[in-house]
PDB file of N, CA and C in Angstrom:
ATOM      1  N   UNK A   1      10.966  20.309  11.460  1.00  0.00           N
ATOM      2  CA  UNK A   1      11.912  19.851  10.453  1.00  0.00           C
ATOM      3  C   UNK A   1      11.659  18.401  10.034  1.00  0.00           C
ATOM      4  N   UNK A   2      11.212  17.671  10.640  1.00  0.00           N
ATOM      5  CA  UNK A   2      11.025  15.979  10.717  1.00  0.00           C
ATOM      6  C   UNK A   2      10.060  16.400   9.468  1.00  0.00           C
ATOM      7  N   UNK A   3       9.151  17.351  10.117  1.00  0.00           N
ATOM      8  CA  UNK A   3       8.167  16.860   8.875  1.00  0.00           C
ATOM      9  C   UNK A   3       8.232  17.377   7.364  1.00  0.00           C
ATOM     10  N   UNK A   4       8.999  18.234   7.349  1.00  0.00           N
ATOM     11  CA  UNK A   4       9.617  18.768   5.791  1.00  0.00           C
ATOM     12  C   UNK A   4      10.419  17.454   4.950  1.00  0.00           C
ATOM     13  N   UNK A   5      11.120  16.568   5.621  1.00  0.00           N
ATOM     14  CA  UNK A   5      11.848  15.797   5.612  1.00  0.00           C
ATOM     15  C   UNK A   5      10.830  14.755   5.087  1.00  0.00           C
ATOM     16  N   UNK A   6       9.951  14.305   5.554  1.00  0.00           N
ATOM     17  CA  UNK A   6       8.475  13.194   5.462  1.00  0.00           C
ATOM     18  C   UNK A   6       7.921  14.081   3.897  1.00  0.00           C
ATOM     19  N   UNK A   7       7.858  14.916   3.845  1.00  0.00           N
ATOM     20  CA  UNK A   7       7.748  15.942   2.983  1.00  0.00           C
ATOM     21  C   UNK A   7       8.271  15.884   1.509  1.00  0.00           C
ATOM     22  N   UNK A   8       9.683  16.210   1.714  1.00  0.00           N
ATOM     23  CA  UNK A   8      10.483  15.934   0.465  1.00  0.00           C
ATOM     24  C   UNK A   8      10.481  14.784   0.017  1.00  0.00           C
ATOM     25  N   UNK A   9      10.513  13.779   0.846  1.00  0.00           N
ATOM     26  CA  UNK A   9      10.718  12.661   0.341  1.00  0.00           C
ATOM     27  C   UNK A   9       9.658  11.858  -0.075  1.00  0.00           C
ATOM     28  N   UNK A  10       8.083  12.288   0.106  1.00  0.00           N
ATOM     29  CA  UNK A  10       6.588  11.696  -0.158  1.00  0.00           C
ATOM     30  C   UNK A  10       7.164  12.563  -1.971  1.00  0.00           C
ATOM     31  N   UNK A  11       7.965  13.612  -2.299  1.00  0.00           N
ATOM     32  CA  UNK A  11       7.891  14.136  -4.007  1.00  0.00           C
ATOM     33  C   UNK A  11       8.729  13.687  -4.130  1.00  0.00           C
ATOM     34  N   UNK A  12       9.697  13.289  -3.891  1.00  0.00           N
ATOM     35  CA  UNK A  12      10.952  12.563  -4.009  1.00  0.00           C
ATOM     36  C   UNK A  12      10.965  11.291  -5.181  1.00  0.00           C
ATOM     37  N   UNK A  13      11.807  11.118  -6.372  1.00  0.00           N
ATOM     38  CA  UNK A  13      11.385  10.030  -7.129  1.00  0.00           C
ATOM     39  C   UNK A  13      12.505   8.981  -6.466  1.00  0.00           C
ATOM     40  N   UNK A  14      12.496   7.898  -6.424  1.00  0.00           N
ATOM     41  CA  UNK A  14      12.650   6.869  -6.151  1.00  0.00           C
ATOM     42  C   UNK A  14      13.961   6.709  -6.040  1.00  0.00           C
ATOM     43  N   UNK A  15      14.207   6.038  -4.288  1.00  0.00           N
ATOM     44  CA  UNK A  15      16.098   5.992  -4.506  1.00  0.00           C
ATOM     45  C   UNK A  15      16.692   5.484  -5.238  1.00  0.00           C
ATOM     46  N   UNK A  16      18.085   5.043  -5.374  1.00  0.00           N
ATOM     47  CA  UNK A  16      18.997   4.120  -5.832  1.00  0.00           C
ATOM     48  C   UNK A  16      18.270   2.956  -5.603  1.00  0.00           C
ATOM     49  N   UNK A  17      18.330   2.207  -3.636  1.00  0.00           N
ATOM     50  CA  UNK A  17      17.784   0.787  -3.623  1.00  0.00           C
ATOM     51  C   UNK A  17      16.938   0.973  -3.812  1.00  0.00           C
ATOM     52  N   UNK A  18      15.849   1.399  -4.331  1.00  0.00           N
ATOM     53  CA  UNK A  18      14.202   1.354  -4.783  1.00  0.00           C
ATOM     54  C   UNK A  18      14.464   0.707  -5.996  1.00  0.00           C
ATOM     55  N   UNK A  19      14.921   1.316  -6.898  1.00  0.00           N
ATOM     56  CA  UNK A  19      15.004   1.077  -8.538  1.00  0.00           C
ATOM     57  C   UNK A  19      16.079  -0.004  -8.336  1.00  0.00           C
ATOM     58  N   UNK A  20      16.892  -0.350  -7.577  1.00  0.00           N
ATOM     59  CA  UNK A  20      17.322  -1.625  -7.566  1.00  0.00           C
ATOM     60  C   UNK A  20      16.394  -3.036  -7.495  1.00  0.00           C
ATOM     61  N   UNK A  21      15.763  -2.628  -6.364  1.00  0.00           N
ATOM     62  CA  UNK A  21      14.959  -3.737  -5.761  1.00  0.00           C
ATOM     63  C   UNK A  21      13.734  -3.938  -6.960  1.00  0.00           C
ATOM     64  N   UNK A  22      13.103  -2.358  -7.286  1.00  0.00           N
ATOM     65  CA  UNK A  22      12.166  -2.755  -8.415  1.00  0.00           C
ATOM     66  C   UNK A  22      12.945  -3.836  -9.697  1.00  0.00           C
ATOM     67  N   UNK A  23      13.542  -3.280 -10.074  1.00  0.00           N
ATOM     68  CA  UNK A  23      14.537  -4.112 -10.996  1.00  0.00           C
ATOM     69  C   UNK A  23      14.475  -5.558 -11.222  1.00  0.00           C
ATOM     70  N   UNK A  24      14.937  -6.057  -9.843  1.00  0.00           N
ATOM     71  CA  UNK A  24      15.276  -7.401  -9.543  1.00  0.00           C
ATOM     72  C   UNK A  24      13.783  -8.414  -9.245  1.00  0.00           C
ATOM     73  N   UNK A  25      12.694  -7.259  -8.947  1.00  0.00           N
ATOM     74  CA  UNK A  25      11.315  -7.810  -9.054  1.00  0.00           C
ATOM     75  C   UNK A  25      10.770  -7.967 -10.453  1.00  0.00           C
ATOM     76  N   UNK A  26      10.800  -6.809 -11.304  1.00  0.00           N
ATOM     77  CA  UNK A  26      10.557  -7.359 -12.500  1.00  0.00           C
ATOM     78  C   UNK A  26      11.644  -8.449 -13.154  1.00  0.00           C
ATOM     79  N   UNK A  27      12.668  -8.935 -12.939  1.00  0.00           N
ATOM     80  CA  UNK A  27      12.842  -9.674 -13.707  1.00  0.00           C
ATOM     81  C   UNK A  27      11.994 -11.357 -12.922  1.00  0.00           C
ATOM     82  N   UNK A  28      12.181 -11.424 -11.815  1.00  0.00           N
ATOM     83  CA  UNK A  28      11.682 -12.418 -11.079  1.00  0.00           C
ATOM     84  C   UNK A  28      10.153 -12.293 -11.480  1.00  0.00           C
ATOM     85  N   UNK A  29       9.565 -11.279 -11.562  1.00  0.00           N
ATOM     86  CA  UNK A  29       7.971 -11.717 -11.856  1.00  0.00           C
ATOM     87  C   UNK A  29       7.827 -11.031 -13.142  1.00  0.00           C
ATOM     88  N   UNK A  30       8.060 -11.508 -14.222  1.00  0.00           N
ATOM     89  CA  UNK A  30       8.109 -10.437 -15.520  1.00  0.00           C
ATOM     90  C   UNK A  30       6.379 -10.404 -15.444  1.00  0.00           C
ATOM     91  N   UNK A  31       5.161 -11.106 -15.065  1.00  0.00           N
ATOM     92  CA  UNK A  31       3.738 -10.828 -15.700  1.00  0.00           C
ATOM     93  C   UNK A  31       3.306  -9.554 -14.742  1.00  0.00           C
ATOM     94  N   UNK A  32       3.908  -9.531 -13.938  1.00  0.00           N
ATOM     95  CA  UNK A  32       3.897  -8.800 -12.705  1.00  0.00           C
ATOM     96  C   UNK A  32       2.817  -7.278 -13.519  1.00  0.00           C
ATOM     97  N   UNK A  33       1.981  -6.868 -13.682  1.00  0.00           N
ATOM     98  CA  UNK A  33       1.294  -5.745 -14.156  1.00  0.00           C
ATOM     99  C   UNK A  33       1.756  -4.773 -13.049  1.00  0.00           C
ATOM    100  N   UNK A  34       1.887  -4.599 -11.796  1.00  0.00           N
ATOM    101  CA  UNK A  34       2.718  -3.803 -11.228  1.00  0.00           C
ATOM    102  C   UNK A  34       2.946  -3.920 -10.228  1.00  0.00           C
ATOM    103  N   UNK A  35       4.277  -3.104  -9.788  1.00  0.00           N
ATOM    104  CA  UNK A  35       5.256  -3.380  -9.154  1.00  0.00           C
ATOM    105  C   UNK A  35       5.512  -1.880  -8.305  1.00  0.00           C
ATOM    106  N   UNK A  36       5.577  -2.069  -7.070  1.00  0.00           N
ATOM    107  CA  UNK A  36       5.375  -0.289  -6.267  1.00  0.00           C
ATOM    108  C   UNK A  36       6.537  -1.103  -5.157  1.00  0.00           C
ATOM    109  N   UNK A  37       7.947  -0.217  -4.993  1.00  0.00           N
ATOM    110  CA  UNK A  37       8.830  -0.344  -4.147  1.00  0.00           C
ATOM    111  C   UNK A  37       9.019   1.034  -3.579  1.00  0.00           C
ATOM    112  N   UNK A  38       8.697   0.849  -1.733  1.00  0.00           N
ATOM    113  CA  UNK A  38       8.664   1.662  -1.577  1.00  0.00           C
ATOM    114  C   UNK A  38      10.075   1.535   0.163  1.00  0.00           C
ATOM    115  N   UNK A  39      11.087   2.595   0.279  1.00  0.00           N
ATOM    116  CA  UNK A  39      12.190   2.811   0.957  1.00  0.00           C
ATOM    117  C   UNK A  39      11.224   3.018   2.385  1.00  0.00           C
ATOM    118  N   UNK A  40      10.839   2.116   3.804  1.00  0.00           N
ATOM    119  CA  UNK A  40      10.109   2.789   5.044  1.00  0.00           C
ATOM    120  C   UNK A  40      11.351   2.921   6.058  1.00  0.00           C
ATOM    121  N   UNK A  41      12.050   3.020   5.737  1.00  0.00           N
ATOM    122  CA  UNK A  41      13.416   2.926   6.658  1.00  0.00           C
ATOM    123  C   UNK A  41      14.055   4.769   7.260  1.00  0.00           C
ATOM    124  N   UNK A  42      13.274   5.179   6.357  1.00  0.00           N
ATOM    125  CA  UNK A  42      13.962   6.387   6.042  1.00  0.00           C
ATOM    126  C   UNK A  42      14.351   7.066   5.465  1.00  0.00           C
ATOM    127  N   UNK A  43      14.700   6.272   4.080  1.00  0.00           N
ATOM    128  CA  UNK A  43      15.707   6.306   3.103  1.00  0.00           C
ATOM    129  C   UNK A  43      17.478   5.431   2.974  1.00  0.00           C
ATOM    130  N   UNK A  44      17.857   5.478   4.246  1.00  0.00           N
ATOM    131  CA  UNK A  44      18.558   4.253   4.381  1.00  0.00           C
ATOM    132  C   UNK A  44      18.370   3.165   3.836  1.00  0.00           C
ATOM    133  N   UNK A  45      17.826   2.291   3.409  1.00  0.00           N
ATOM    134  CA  UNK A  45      17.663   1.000   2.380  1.00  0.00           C
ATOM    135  C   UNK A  45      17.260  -0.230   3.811  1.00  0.00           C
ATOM    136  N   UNK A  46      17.583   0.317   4.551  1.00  0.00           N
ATOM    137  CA  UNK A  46      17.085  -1.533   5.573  1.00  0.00           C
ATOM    138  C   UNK A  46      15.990  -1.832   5.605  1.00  0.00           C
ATOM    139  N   UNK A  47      14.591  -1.015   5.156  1.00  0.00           N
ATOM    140  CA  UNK A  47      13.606  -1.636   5.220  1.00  0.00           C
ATOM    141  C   UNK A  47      12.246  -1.838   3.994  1.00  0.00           C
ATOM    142  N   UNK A  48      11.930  -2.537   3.456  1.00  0.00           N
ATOM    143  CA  UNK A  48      11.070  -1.876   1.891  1.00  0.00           C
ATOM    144  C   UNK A  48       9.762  -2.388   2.258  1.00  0.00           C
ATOM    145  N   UNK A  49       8.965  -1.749   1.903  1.00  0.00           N
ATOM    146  CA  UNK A  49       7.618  -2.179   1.774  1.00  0.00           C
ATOM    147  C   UNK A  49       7.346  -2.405   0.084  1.00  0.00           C
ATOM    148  N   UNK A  50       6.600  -3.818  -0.682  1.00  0.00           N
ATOM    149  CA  UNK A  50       6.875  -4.380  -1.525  1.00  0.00           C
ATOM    150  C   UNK A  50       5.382  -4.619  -2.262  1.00  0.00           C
ATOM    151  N   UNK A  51       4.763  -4.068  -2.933  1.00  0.00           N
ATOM    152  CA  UNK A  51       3.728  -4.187  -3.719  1.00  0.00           C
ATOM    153  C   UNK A  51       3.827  -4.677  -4.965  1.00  0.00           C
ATOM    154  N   UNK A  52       2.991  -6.233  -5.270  1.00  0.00           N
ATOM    155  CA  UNK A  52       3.298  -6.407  -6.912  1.00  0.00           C
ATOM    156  C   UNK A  52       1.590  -7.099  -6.734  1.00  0.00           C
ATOM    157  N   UNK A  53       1.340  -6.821  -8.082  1.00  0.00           N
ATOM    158  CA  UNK A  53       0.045  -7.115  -8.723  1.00  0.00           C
ATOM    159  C   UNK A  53       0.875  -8.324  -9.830  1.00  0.00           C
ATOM    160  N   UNK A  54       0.330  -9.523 -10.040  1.00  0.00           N
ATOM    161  CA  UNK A  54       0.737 -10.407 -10.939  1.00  0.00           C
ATOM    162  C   UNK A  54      -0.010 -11.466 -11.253  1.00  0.00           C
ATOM    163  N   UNK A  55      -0.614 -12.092 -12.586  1.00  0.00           N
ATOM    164  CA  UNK A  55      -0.942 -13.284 -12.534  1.00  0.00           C
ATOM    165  C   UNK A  55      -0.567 -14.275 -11.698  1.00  0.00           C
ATOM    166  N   UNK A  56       0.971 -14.415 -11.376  1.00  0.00           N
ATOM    167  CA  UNK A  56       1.650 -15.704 -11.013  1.00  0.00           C
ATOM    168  C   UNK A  56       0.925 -15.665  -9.203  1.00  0.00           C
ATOM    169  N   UNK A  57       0.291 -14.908  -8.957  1.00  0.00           N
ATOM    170  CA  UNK A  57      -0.213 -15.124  -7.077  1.00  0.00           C
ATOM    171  C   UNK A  57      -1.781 -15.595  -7.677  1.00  0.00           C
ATOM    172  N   UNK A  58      -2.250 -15.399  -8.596  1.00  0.00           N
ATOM    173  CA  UNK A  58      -3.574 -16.208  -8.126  1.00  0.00           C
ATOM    174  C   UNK A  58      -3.555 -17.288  -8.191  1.00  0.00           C
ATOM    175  N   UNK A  59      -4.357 -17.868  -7.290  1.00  0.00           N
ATOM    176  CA  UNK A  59      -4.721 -18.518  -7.088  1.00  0.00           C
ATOM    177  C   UNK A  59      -4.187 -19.085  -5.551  1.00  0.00           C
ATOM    178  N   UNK A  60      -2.907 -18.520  -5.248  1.00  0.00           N
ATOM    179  CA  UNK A  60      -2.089 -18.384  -4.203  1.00  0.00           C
ATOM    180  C   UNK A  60      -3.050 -17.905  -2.636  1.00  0.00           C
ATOM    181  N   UNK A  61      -2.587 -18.702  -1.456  1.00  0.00           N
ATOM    182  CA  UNK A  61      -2.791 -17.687  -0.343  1.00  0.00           C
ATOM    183  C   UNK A  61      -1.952 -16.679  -0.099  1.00  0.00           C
ATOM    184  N   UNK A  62      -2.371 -15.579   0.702  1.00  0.00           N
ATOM    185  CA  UNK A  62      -1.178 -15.076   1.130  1.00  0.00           C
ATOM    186  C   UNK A  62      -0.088 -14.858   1.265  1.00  0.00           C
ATOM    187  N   UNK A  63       0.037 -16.178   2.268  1.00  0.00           N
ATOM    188  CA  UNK A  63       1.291 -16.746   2.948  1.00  0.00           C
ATOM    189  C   UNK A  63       2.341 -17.248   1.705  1.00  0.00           C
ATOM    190  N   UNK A  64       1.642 -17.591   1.109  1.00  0.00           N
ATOM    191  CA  UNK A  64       2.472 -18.244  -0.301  1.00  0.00           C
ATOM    192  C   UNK A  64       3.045 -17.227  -0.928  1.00  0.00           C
ATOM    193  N   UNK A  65       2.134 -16.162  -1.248  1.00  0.00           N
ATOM    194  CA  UNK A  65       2.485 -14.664  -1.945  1.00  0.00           C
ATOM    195  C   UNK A  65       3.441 -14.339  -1.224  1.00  0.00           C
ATOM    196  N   UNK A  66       3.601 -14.175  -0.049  1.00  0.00           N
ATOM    197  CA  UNK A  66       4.588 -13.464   0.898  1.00  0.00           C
ATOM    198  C   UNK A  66       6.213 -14.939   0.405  1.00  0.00           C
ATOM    199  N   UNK A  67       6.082 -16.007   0.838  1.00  0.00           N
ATOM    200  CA  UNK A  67       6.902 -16.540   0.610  1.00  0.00           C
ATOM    201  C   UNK A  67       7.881 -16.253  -0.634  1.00  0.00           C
ATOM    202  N   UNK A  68       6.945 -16.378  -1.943  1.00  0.00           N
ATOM    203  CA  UNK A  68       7.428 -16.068  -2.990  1.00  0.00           C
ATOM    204  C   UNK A  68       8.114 -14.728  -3.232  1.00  0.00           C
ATOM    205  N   UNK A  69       7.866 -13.637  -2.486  1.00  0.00           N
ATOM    206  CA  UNK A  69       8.491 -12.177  -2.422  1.00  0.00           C
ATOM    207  C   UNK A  69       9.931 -12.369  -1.687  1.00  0.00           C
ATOM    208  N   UNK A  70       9.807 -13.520  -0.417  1.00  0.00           N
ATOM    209  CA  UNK A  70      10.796 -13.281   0.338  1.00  0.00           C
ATOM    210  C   UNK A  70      11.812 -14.357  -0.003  1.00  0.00           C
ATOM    211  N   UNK A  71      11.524 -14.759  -0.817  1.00  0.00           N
ATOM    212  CA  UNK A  71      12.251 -16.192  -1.393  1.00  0.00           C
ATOM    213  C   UNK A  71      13.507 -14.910  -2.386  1.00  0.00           C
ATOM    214  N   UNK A  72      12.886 -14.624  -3.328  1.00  0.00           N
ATOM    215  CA  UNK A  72      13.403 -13.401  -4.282  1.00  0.00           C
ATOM    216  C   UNK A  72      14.239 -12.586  -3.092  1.00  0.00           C
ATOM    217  N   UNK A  73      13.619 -11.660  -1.997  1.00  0.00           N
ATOM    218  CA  UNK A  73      14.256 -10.634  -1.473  1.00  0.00           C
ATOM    219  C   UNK A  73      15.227 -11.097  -0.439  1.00  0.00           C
ATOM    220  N   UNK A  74      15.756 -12.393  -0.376  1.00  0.00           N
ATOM    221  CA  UNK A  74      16.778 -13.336   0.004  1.00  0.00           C
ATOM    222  C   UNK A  74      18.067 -12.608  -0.268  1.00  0.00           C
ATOM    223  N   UNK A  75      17.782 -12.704  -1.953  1.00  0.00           N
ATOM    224  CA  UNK A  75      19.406 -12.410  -2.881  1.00  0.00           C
ATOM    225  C   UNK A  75      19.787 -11.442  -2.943  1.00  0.00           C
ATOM    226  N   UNK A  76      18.949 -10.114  -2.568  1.00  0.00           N
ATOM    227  CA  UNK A  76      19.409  -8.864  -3.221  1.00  0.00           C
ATOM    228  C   UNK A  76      19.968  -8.089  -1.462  1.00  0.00           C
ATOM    229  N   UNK A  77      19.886  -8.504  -0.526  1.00  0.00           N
ATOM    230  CA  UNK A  77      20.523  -8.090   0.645  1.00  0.00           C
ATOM    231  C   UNK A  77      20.472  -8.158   2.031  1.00  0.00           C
ATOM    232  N   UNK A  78      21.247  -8.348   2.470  1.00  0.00           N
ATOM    233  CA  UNK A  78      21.553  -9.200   3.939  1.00  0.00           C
ATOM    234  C   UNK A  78      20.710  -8.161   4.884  1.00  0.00           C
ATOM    235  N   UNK A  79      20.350  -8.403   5.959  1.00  0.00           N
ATOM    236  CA  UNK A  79      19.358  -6.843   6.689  1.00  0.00           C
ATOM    237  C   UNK A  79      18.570  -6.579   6.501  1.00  0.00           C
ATOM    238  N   UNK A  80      18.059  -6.967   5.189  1.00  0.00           N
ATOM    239  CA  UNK A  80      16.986  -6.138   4.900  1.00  0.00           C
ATOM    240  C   UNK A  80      15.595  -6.792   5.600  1.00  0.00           C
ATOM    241  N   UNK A  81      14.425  -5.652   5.599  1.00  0.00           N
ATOM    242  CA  UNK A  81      13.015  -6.311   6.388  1.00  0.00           C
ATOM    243  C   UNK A  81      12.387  -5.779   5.416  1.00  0.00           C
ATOM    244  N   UNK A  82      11.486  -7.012   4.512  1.00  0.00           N
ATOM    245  CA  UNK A  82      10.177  -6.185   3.945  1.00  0.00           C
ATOM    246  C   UNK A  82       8.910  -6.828   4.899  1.00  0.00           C
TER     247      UNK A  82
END
């Protein structure tokens, strides 16, 4: 059953907090060419894994890239782990 579940939800289009969180990324990175929010929690919302392609990171390390994601994923909810 676990894995029907892993299942539905790999065809599954995108939760509520997904299309929230995408949301609040495009407006924060509008050059952003793309943007992949993805629910690893379960579906519960506590945890996102956060993909954006954007002009505004080159030239950036990493660490900076990551800052700038988590600077943004501050506002939109308390708990959360990307």
């Amino acid at each position: 059953l676990p894995l029907l579940h892993c299942a539905q939800r790999m065809f599954a289009s995108q939760t509520e907090g997904e299309l929230k969180v995408t949301q609040i990324l495009k407006e924060k990175f509008p050059r952003a060419t793309a943007i992949k929010v993805t629910d690893i929690s379960g579906g519960c919302g506590a945890m996102y894994e956060i993909q954006i392609e954007s002009e505004e990171f080159k030239e950036k390390r990493t660490v900076q890239q990551h800052q700038m994601v988590n600077q943004v994923s501050r506002g939109f909810a308390t708990g959360l782990r990307i």
